[in-house]
Protein backbone atom coordinates (compact mmCIF):
# COMPACT_ATOMS: atom_id res chain seq x y z
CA UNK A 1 -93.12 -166.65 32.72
CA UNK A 2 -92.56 -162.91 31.86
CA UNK A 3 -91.65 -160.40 34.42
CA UNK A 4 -92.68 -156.26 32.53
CA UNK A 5 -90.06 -154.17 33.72
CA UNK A 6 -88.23 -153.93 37.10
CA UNK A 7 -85.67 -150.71 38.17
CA UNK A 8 -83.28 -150.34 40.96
CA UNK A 9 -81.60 -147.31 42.22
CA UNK A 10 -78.31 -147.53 44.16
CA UNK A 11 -75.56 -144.71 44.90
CA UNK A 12 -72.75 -146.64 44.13
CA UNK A 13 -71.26 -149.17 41.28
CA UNK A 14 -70.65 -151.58 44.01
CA UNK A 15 -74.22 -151.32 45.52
CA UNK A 16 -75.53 -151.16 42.23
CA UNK A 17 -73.60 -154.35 41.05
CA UNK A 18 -74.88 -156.20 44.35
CA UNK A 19 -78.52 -155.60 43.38
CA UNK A 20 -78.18 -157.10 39.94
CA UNK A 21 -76.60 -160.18 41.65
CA UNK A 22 -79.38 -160.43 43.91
CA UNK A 23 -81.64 -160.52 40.72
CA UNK A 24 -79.36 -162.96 39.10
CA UNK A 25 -79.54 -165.48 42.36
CA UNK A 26 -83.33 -164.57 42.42
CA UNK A 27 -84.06 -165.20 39.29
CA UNK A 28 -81.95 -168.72 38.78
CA UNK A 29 -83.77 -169.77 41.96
CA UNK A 30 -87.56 -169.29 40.11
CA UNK A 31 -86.38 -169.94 36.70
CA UNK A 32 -86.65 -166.49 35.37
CA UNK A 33 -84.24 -165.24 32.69
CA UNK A 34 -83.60 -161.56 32.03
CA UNK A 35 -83.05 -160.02 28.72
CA UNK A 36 -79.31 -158.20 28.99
CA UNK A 37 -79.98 -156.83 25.36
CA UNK A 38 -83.02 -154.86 26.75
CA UNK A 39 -81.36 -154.02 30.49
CA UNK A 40 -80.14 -150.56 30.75
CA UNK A 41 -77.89 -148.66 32.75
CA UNK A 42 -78.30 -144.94 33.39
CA UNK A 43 -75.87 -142.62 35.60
CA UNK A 44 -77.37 -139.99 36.63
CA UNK A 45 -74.85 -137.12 37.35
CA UNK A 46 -76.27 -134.20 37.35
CA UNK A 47 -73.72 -132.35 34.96
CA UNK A 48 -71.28 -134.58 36.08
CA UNK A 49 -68.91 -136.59 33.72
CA UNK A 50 -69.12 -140.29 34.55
CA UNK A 51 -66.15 -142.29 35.53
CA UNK A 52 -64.66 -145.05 32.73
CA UNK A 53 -64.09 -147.55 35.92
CA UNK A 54 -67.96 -147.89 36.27
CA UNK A 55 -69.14 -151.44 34.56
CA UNK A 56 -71.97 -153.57 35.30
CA UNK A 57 -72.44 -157.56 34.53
CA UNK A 58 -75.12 -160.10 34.75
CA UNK A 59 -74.48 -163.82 34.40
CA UNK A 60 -70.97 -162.76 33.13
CA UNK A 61 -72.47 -160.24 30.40
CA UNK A 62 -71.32 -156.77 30.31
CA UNK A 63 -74.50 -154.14 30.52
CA UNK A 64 -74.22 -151.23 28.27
CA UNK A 65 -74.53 -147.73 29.75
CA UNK A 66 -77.04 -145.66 28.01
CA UNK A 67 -77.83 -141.79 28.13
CA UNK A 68 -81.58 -142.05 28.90
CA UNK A 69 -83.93 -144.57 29.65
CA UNK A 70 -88.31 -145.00 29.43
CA UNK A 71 -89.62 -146.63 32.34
CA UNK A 72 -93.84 -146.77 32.71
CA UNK A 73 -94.37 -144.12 29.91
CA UNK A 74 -91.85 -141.94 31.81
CA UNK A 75 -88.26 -141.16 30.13
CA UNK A 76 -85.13 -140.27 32.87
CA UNK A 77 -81.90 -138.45 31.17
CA UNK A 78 -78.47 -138.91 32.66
CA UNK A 79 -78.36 -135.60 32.94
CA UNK A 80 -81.34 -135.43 35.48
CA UNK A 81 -82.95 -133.03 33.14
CA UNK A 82 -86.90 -133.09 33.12
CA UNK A 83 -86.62 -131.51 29.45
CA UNK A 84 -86.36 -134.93 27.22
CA UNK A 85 -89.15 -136.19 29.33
CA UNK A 86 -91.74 -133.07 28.40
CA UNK A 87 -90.58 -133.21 24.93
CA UNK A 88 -91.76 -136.89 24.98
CA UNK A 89 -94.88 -136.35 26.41
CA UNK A 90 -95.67 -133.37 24.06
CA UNK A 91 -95.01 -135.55 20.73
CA UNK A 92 -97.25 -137.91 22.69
CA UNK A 93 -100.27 -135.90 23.45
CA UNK A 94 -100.57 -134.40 19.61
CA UNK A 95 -100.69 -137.85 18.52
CA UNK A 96 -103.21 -138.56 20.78
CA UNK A 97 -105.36 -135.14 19.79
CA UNK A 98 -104.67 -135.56 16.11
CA UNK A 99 -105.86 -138.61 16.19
CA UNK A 100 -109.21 -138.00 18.11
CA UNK A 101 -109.34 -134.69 15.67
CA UNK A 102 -109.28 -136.84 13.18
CA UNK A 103 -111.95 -139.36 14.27
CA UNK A 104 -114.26 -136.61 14.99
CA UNK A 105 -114.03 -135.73 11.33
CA UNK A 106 -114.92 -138.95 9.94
CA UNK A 107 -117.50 -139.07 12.46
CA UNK A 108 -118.50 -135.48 11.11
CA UNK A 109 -118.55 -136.67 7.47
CA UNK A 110 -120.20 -139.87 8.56
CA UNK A 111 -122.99 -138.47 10.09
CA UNK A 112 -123.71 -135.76 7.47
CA UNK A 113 -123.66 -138.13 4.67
CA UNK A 114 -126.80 -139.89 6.36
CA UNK A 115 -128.77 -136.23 6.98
């Protein structure tokens, strides 16, 4: 079985390390394995340096702390800035129009070729 993404917020290391060994115990219990190459951890800090004592583990493995993060199509910064997220969905949308520009031309050329 495959479980798509799951997130959990906590305001602490030590609350935050409690939910991931609620997970752990949860999953063991319905034979579900997570991915610790794919789990990320994000501080946000709002300016704020992050302390070195902060570490994370699951089934024994240490989780790597990351700067930013994409969860459903949405990307959250350390930094709590709302800047990397429009950027991403800017270089998303022209994608998105040049590619329906450019279906509308080979519709365009299409069409003509048949008049």
């Amino acid at each position: 079985m495959f479980a798509d993404d799951v997130a959990s917020i906590a305001d602490t290391v030590c609350g935050s390390q409690r939910q991931l060994n609620v997970l752990q115990i949860f999953c063991k219990d319905n034979l579900l394995n997570v991915n610790t190459k794919e789990t990320k951890i994000v501080i946000f800090r709002n300016g704020a340096r992050p302390s070195s004592k902060g570490k994370w583990f699951y089934e024994g493995n240490e989780l790597l702390i990351e700067q930013s993060f994409t969860y459903v199509g949405i990307t959250f910064s350390s930094a709590l800035s709302l800047n990397r997220m429009a950027e991403d969905n800017c270089v998303k949308r022209k994608r998105a129009l040049n590619s329906i520009l450019a279906s509308i031309n080979i519709f365009n050329i299409y069409n003509n070729s048949y008049k």
